[in-house]
C-alpha atoms as a PDB file:
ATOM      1  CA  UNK A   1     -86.124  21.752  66.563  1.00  0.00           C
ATOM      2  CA  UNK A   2     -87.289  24.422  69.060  1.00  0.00           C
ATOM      3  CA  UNK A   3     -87.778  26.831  66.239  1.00  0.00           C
ATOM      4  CA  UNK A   4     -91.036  24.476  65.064  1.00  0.00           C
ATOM      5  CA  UNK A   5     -91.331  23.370  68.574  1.00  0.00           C
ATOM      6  CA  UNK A   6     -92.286  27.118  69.507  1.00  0.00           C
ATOM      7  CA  UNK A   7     -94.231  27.747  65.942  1.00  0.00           C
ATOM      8  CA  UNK A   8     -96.754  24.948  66.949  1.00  0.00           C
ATOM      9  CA  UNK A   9     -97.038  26.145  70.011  1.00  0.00           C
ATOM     10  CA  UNK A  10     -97.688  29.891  69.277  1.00  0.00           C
ATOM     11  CA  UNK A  11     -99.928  29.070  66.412  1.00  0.00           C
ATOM     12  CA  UNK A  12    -102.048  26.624  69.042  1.00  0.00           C
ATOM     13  CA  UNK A  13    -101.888  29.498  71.663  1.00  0.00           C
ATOM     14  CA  UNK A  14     -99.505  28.042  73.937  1.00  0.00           C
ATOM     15  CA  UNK A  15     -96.549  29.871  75.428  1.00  0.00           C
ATOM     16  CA  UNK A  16     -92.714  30.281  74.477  1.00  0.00           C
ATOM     17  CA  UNK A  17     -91.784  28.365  78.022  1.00  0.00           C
ATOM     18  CA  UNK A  18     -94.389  25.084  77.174  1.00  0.00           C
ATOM     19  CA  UNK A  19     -92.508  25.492  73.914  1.00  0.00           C
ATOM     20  CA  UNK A  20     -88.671  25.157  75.226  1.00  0.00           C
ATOM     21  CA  UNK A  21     -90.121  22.754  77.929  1.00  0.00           C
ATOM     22  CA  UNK A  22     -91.420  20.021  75.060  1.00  0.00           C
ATOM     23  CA  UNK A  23     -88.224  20.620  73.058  1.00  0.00           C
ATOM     24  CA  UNK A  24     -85.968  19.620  76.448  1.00  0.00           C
ATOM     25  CA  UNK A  25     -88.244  16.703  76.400  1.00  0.00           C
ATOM     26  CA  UNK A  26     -88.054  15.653  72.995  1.00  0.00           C
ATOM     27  CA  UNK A  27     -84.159  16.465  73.142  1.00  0.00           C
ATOM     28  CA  UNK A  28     -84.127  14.043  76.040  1.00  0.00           C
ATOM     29  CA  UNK A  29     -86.075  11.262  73.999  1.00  0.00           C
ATOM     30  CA  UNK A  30     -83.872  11.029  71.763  1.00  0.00           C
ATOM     31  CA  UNK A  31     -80.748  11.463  73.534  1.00  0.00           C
ATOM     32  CA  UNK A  32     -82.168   8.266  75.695  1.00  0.00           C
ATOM     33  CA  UNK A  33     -81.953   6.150  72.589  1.00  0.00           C
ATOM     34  CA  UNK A  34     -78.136   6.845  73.073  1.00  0.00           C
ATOM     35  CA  UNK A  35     -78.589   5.450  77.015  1.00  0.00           C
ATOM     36  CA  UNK A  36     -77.830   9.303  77.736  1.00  0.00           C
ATOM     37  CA  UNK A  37     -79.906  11.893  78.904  1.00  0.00           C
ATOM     38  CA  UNK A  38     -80.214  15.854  79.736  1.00  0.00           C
ATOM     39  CA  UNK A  39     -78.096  15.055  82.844  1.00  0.00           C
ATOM     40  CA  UNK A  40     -75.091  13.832  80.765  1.00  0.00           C
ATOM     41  CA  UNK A  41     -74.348  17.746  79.574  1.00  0.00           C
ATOM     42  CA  UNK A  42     -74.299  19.878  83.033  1.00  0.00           C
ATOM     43  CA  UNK A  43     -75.211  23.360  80.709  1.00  0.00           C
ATOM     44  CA  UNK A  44     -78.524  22.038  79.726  1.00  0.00           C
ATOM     45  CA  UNK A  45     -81.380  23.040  81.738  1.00  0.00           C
ATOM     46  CA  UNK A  46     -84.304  19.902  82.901  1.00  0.00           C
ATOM     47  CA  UNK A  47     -87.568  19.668  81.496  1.00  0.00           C
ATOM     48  CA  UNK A  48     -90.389  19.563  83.365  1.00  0.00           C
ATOM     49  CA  UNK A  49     -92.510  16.822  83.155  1.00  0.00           C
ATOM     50  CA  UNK A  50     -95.264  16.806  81.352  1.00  0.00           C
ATOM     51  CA  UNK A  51     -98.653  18.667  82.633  1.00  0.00           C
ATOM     52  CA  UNK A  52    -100.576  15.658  81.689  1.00  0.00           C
ATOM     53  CA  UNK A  53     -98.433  13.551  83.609  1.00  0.00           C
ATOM     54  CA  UNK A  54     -98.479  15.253  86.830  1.00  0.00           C
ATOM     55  CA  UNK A  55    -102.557  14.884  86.653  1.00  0.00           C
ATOM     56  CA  UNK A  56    -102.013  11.592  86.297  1.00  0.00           C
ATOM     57  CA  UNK A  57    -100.481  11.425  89.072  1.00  0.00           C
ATOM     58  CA  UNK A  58    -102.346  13.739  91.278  1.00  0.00           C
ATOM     59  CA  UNK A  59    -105.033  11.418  90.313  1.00  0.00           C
ATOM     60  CA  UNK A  60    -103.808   8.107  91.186  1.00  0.00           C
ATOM     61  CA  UNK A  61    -102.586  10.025  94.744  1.00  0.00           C
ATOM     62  CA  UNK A  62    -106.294  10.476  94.953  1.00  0.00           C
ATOM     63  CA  UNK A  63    -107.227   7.746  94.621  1.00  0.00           C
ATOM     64  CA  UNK A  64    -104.650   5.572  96.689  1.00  0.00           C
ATOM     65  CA  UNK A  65    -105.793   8.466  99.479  1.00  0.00           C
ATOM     66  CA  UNK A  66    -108.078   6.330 101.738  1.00  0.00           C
ATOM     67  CA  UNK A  67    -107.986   5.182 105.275  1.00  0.00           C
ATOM     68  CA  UNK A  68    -107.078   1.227 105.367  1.00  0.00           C
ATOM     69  CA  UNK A  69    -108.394   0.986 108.736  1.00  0.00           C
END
C-alpha cells in the first residue's frame, strides 16, 4: 500500500511525507471498518489530517469570525 501510495505521489510531484501521511489515513479507513483505529496499535505513528480539510476549516473559522454585538 505505501509502495503505490508514494509512486502516485512522486509521479504527481508530491513528497515522500504527503505520501506516508495518505497511507496512515487510508490504513486508518479501513481499520475503522473494524471499529478500530491508528490508536488501537501504540507503534503506529498519526496521520495528519488532510490539507484540504484544515482549509476547510480555517474557512468556516472565518467565517463564524464576526462580532455578534
Amino acid at each position: 500500500m505505501s509502495h503505490d501510495t508514494r509512486h502516485r505521489h512522486i509521479m504527481n510531484g508530491g513528497t515522500i511525507e504527503d505520501a506516508s501521511n495518505d497511507t496512515l489515513l487510508l490504513l486508518e479507513a479501513k481499520l475503522a471498518l473494524t471499529n478500530k483505529g491508528l490508536h488501537d496499535f501504540p507503534e503506529m505513528p498519526f496521520a495528519l489530517p488532510p490539507i484540504e480539510l484544515l482549509l476547510v476549516n480555517l474557512q468556516l473559522a472565518t467565517e463564524f469570525d464576526y462580532d455578534t454585538d
